[in-house]
N, C-alpha and C. Protein backbone atom coordinates (compact mmCIF):
# COMPACT_ATOMS: atom_id res chain seq x y z
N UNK A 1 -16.61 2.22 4.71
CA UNK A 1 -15.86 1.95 5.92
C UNK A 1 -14.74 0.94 5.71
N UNK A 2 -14.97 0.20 4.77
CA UNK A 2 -13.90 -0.90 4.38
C UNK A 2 -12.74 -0.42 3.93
N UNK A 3 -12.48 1.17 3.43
CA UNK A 3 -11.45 2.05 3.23
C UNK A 3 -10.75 2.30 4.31
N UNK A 4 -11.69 2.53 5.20
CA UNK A 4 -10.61 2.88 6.87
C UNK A 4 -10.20 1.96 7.02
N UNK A 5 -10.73 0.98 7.07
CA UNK A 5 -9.42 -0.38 7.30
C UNK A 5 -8.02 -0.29 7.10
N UNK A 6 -8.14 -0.03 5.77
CA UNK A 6 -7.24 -0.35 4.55
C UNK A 6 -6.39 0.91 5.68
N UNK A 7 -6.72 1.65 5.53
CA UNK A 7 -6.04 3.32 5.79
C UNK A 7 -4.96 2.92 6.97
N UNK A 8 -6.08 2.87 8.41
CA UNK A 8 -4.66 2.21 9.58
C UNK A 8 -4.36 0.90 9.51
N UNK A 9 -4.98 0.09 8.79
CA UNK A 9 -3.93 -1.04 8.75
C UNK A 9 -2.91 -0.90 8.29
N UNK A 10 -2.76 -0.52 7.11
CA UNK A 10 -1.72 -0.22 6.18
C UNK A 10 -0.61 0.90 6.80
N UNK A 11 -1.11 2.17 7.72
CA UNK A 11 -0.25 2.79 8.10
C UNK A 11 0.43 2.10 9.65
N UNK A 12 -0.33 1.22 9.98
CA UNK A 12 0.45 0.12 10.93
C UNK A 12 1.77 -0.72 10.28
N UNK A 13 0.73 -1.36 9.48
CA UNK A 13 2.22 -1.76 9.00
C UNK A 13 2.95 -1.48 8.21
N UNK A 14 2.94 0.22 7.83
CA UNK A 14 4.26 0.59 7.20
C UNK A 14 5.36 1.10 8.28
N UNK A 15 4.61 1.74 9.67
CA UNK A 15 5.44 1.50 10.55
C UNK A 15 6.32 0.43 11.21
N UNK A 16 5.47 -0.94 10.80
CA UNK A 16 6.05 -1.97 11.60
C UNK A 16 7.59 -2.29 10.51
N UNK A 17 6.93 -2.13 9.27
CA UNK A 17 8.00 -2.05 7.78
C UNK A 17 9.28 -1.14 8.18
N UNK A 18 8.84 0.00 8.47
CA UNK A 18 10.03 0.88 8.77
C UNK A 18 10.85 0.63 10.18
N UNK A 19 10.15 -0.29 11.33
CA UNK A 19 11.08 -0.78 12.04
C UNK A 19 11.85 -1.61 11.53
N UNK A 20 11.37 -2.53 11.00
CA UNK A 20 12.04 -3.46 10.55
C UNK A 20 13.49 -3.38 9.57
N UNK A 21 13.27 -1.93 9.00
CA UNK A 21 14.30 -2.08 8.30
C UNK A 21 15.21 -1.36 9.29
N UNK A 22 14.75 -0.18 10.07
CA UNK A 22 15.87 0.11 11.39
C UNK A 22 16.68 -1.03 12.01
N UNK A 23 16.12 -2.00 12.28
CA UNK A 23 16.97 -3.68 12.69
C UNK A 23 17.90 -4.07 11.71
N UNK A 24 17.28 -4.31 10.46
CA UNK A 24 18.36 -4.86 9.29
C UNK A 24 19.91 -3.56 9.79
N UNK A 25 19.09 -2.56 9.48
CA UNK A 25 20.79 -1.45 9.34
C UNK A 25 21.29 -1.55 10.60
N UNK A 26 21.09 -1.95 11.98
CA UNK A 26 21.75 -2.48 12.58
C UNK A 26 23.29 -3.68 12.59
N UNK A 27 22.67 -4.44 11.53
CA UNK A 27 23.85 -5.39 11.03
C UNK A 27 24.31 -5.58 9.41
N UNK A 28 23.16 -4.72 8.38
CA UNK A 28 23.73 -4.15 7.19
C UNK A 28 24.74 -4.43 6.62
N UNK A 29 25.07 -2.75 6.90
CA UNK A 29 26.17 -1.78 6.65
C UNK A 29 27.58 -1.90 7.21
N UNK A 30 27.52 -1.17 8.38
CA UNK A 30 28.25 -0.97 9.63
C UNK A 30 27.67 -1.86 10.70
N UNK A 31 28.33 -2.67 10.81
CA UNK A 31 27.52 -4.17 11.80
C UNK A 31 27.52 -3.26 13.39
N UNK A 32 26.20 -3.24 14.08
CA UNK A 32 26.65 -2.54 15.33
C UNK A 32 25.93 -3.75 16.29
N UNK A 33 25.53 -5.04 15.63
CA UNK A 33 25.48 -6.50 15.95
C UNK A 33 26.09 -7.06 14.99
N UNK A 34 25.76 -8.36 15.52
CA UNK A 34 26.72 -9.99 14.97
C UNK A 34 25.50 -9.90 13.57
N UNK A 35 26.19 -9.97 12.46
CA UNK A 35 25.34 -10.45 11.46
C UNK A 35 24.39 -11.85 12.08
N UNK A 36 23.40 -11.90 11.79
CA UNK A 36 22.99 -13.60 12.57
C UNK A 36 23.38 -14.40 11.12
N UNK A 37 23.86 -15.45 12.04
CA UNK A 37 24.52 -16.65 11.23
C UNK A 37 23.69 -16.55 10.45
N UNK A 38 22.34 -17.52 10.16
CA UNK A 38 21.85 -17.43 8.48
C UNK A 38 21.71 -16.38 7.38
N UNK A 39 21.99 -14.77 7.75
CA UNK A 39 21.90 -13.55 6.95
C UNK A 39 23.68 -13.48 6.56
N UNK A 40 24.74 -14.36 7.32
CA UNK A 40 25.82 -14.26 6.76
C UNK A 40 26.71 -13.58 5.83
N UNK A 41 25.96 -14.07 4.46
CA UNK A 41 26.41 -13.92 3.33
C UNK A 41 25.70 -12.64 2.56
N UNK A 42 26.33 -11.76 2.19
CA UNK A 42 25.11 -11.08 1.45
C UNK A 42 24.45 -11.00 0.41
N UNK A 43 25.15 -11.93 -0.37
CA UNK A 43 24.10 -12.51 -1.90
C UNK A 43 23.58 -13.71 -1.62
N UNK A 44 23.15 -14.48 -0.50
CA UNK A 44 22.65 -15.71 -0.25
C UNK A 44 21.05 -15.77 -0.03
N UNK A 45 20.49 -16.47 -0.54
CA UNK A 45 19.00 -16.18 -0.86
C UNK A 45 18.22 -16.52 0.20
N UNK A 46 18.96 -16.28 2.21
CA UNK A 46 18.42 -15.76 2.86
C UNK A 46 17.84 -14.50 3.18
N UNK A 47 19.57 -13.86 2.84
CA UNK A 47 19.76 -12.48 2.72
C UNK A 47 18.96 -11.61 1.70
N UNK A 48 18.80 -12.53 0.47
CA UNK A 48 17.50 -11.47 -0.31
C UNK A 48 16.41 -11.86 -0.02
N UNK A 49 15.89 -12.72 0.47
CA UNK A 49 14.72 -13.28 1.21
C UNK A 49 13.84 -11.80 2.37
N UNK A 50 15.36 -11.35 3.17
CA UNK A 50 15.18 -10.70 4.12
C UNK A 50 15.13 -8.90 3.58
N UNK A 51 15.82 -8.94 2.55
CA UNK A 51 15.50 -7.72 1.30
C UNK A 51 14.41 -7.80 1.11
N UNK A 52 13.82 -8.70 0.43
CA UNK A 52 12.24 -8.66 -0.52
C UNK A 52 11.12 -8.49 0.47
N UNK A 53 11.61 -9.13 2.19
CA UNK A 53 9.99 -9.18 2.78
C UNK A 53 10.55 -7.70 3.49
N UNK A 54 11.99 -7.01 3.14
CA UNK A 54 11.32 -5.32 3.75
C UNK A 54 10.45 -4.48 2.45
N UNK A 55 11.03 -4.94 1.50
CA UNK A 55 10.33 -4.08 -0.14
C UNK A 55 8.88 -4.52 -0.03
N UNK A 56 8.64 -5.10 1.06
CA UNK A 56 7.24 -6.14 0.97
C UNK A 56 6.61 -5.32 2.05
N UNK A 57 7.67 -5.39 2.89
CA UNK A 57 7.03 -4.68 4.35
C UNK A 57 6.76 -2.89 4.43
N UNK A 58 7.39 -2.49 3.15
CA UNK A 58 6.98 -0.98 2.60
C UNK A 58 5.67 -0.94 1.82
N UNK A 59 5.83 -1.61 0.77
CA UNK A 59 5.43 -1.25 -0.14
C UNK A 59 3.48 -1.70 -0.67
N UNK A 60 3.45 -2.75 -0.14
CA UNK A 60 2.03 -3.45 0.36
C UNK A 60 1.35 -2.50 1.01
N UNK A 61 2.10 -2.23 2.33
CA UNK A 61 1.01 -1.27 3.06
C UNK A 61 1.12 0.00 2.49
N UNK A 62 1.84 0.54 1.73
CA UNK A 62 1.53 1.90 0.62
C UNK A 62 0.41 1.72 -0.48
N UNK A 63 0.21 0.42 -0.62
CA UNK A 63 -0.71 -0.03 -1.96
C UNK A 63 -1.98 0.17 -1.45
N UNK A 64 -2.11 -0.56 0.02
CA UNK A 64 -3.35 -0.65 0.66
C UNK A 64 -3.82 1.07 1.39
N UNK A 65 -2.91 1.74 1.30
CA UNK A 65 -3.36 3.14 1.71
C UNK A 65 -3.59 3.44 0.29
N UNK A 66 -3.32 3.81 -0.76
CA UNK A 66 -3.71 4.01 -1.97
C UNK A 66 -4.98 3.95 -2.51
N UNK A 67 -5.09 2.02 -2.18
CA UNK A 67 -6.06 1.75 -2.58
C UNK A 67 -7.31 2.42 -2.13
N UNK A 68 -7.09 2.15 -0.41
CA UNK A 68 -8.12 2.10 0.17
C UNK A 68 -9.11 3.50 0.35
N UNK A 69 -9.17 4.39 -0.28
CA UNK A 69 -10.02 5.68 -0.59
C UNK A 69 -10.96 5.18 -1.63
N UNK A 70 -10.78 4.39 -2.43
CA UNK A 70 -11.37 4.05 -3.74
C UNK A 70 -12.24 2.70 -2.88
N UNK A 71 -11.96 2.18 -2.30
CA UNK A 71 -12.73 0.60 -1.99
C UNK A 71 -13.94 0.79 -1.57
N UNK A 72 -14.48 2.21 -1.36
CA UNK A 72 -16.13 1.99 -0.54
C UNK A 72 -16.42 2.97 -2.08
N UNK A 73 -15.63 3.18 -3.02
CA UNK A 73 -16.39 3.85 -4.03
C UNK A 73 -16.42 3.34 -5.48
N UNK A 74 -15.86 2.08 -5.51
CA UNK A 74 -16.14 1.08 -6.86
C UNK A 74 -17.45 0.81 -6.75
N UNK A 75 -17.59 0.47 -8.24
CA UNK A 75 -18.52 -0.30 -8.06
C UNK A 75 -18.42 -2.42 -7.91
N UNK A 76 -18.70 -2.41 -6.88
CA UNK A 76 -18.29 -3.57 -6.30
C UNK A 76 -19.92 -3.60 -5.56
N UNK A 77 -19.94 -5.00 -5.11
CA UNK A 77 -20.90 -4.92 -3.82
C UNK A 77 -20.50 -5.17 -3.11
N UNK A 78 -20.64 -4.70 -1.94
CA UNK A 78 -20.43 -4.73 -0.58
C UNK A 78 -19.66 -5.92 -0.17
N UNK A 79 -20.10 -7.15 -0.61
CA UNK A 79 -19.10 -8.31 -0.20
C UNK A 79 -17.62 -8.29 -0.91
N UNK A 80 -18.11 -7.99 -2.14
CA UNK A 80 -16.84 -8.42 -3.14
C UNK A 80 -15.79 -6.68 -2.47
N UNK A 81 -16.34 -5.83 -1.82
CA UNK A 81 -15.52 -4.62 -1.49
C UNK A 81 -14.72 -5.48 -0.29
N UNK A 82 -15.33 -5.77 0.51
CA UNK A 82 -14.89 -6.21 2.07
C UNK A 82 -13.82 -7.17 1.98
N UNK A 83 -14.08 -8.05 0.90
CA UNK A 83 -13.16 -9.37 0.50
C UNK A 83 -11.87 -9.06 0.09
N UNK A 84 -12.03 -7.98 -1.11
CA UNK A 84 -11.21 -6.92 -1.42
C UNK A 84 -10.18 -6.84 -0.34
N UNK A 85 -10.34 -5.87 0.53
CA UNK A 85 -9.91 -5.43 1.56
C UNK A 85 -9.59 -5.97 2.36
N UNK A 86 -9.75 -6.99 2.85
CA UNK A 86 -9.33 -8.34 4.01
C UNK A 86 -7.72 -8.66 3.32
N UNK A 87 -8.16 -8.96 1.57
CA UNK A 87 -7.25 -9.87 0.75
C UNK A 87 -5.97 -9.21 0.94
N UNK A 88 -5.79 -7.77 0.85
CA UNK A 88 -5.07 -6.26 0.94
C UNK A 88 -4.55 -6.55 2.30
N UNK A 89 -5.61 -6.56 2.98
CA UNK A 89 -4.75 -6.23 4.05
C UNK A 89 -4.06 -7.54 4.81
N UNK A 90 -4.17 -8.53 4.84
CA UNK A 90 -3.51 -10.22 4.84
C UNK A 90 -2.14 -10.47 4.17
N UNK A 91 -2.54 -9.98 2.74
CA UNK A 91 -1.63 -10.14 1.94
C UNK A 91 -0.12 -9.33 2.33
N UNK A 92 -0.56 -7.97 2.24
CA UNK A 92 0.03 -6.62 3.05
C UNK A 92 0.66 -7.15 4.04
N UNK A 93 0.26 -8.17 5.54
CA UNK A 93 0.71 -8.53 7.10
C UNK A 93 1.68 -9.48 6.17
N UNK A 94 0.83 -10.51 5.65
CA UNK A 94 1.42 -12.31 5.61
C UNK A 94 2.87 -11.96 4.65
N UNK A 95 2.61 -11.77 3.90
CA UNK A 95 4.09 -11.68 2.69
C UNK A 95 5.17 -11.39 3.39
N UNK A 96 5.44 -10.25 4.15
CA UNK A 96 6.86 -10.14 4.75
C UNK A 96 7.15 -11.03 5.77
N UNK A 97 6.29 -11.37 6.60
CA UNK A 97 6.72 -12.61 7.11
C UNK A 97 6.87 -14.22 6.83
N UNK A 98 6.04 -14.22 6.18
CA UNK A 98 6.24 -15.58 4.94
C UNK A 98 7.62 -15.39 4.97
N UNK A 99 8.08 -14.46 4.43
CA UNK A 99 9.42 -14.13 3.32
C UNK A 99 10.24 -14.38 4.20
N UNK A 100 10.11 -13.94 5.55
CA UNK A 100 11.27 -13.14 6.47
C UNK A 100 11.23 -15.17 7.12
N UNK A 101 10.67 -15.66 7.36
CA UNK A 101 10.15 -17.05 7.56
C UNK A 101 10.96 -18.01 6.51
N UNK A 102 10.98 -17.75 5.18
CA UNK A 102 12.04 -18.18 4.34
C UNK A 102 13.46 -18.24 4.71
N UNK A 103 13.40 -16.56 5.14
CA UNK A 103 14.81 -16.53 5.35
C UNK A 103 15.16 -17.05 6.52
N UNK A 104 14.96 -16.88 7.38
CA UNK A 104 15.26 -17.22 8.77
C UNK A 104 15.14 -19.10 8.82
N UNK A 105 14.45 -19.47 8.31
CA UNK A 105 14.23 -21.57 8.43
C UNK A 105 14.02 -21.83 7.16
N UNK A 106 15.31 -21.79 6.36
CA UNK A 106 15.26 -21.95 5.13
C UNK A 106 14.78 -23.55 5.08
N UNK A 107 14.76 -24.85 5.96
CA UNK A 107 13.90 -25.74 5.39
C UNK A 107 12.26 -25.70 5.01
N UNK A 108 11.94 -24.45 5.18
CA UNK A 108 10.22 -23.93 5.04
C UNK A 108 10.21 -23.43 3.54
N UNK A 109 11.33 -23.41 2.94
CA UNK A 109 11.21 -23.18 1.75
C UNK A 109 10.41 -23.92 0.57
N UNK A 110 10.76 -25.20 0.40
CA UNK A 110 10.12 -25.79 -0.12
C UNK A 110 8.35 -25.83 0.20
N UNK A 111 8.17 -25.53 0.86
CA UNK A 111 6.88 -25.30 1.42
C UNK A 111 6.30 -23.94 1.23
N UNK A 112 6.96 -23.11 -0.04
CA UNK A 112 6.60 -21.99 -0.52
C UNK A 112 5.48 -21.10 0.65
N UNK A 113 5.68 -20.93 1.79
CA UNK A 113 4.72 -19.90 2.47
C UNK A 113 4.23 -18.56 1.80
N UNK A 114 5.39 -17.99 1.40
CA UNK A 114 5.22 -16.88 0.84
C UNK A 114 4.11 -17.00 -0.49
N UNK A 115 3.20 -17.76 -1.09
CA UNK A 115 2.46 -17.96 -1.71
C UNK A 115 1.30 -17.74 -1.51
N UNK A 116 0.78 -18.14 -0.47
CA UNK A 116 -0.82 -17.90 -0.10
C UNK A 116 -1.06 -16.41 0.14
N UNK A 117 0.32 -15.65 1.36
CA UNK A 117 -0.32 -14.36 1.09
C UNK A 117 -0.15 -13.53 -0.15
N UNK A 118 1.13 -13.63 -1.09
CA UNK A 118 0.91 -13.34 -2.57
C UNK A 118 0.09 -13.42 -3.46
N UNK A 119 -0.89 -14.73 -3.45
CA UNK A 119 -1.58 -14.59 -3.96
C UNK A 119 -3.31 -13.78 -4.04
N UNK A 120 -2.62 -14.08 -2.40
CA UNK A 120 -4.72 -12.81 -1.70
C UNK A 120 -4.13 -11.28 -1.98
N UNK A 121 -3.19 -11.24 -1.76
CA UNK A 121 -2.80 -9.97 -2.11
C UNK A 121 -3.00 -9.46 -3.54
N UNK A 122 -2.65 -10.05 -4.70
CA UNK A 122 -2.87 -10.30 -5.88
C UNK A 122 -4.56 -10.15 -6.54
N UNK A 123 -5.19 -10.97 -5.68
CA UNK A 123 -6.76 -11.12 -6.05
C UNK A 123 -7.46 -10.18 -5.49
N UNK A 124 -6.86 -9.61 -4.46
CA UNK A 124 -7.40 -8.45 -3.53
C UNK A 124 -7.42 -6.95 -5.15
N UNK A 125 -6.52 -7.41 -5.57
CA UNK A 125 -6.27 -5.90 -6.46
C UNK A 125 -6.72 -6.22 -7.63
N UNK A 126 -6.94 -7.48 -8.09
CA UNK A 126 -7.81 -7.91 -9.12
C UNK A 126 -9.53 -7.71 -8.96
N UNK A 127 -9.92 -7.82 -7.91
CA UNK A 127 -10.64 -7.34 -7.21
C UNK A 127 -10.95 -5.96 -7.20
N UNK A 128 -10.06 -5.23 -6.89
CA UNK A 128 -10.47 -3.53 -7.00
C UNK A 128 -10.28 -3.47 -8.27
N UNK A 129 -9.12 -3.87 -9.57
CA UNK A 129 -9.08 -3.84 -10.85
C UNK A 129 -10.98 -3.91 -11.51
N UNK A 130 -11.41 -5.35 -11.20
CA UNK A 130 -12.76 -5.57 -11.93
C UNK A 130 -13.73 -3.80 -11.37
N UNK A 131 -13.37 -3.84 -10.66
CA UNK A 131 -14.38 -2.39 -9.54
C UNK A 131 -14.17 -1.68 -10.22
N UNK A 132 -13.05 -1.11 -10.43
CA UNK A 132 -12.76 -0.02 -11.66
C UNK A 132 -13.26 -0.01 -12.77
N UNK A 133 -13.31 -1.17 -13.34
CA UNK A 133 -13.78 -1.38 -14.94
C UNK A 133 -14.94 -1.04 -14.87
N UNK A 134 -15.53 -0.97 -13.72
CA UNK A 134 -17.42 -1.04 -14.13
C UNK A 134 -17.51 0.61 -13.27
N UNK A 135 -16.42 1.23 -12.66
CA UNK A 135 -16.94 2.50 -12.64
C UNK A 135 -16.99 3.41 -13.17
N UNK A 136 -17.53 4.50 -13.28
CA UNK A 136 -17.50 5.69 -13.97
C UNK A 136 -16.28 6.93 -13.46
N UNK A 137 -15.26 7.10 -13.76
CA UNK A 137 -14.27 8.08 -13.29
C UNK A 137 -14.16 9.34 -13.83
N UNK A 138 -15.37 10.09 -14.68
CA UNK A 138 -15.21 11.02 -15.31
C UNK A 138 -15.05 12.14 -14.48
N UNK A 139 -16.18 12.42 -13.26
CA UNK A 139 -16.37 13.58 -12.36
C UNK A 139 -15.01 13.40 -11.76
N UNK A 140 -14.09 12.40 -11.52
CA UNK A 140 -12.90 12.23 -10.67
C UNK A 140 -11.57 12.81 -11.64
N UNK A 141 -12.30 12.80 -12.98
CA UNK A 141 -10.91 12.60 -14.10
C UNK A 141 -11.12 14.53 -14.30
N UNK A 142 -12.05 15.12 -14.21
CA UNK A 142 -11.96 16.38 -14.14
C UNK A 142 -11.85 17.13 -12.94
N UNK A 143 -11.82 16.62 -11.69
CA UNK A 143 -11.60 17.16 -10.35
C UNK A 143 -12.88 17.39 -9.78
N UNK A 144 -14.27 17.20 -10.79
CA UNK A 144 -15.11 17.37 -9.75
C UNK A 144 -15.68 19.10 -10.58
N UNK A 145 -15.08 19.29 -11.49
CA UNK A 145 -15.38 20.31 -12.27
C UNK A 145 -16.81 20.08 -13.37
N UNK A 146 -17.76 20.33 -12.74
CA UNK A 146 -18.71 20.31 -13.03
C UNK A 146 -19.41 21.13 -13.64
N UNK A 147 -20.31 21.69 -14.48
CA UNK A 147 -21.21 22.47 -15.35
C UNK A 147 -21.93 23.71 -14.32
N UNK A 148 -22.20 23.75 -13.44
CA UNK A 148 -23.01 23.87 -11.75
C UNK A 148 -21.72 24.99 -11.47
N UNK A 149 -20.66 24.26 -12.06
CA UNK A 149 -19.43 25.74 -11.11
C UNK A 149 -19.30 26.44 -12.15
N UNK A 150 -19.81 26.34 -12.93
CA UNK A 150 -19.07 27.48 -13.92
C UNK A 150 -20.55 28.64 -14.04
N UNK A 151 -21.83 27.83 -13.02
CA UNK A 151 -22.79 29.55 -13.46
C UNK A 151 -22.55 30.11 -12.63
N UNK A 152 -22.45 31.55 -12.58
CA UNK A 152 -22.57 32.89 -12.61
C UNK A 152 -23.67 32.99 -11.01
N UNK A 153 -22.42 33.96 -10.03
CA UNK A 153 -23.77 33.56 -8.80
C UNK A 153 -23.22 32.04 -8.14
N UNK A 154 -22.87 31.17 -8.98
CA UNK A 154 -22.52 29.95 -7.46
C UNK A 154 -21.92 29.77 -6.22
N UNK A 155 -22.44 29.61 -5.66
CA UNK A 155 -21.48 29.42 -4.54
C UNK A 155 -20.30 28.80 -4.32
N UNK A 156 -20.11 27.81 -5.62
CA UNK A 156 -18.87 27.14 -6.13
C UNK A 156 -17.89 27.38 -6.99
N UNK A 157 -18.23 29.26 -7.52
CA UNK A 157 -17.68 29.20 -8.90
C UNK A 157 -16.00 29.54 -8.47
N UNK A 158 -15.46 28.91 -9.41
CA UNK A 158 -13.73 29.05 -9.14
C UNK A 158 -13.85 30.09 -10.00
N UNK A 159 -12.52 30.94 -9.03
CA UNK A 159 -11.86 32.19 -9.99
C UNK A 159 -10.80 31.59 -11.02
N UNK A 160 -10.80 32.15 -12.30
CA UNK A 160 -9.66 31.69 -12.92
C UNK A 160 -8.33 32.45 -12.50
N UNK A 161 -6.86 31.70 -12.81
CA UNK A 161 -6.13 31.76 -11.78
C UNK A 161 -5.89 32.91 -12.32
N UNK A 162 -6.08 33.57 -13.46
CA UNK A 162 -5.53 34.83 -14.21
C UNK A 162 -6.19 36.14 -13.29
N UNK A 163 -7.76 35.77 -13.23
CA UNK A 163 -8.20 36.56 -12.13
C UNK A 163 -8.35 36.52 -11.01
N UNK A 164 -7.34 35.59 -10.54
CA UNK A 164 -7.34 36.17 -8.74
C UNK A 164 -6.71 36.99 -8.33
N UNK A 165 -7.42 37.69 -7.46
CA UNK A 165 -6.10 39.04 -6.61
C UNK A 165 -4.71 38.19 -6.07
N UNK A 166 -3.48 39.13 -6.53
CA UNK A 166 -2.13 38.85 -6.14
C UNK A 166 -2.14 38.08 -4.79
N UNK A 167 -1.35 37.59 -4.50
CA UNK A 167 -1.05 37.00 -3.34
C UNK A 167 -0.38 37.72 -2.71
N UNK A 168 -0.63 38.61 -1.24
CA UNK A 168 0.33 39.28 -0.07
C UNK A 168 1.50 38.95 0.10
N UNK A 169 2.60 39.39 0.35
CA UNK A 169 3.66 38.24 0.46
C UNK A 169 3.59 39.02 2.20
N UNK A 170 3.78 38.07 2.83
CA UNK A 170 3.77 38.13 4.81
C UNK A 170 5.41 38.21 4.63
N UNK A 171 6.14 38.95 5.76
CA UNK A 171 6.77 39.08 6.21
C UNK A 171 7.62 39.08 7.45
């Protein structure tokens, strides 16, 4: 169940990600607002501040949908899965706003925000990393193609693709 988490959290906030960048192209490109004074400049390390927490605001919650099919099937225990998954999905929320928090009150900089959720985010996947190491991925690394489908009579046996009947073409 700690996978479903992962699943709509993550597809929450890749929506909230993809608003977000609908706003930026508002004043971008083709300004159809006032650039806001601190995004000004466009090589000023507000302005990539406000780049990195959308690459942040994509790409996290793509990791955590990824991940999250695999998190109730490592071998992990139950705590170290859940912890996992909290870390993912924190990390995933906190980072783009950390970032976007940089940019916007650049005196918060020095106060590195963007760190704490980088780093749960980080341990969250170090976390599923150790899970992996101790699982077995063979039945996954062949599709699930098992000894069982290939007798004669199964109810599972795949046709090879050489012998399947043609495909109809509909019209």
């Amino acid at each position: 169940m700690r996978g479903a988490r992962n699943v709509k959290g993550g597809l929450v906030l890749l929506a909230l990600g993809l608003a977000a960048g609908l706003g930026m192209s508002l004043y971008a490109f083709k300004p159809l607002v006032p650039v806001p004074a601190a995004l000004a400049r466009y090589d000023d390390l507000p302005r990539r501040l406000i780049r990195l927490a959308h690459i942040a605001a994509i790409m996290l919650p793509l990791i955590n949908i990824v991940v999250a099919p695999w998190l109730d099937r490592l071998r992990l225990s139950p705590r170290a899965a859940s912890t996992a998954s909290w870390l993912l999905l924190l990390g995933g929320a906190g980072l783009p706003l950390a970032l976007a928090l940089e940019a916007l009150v650049p005196p918060v900089i020095p106060l590195d925000p963007a760190a704490p959720p980088a780093l749960a985010f980080c341990l969250g996947i170090f976390i599923v990393g150790a899970g992996a190491c101790r699982t077995d991925f063979s039945e996954e690394a062949t599709h699930g193609d098992a000894q069982r489908d290939r007798t004669e009579g199964h109810p599972g046996v795949r046709t090879a693709l050489s012998q399947a009947p043609p495909r109809v073409a509909r019209g």
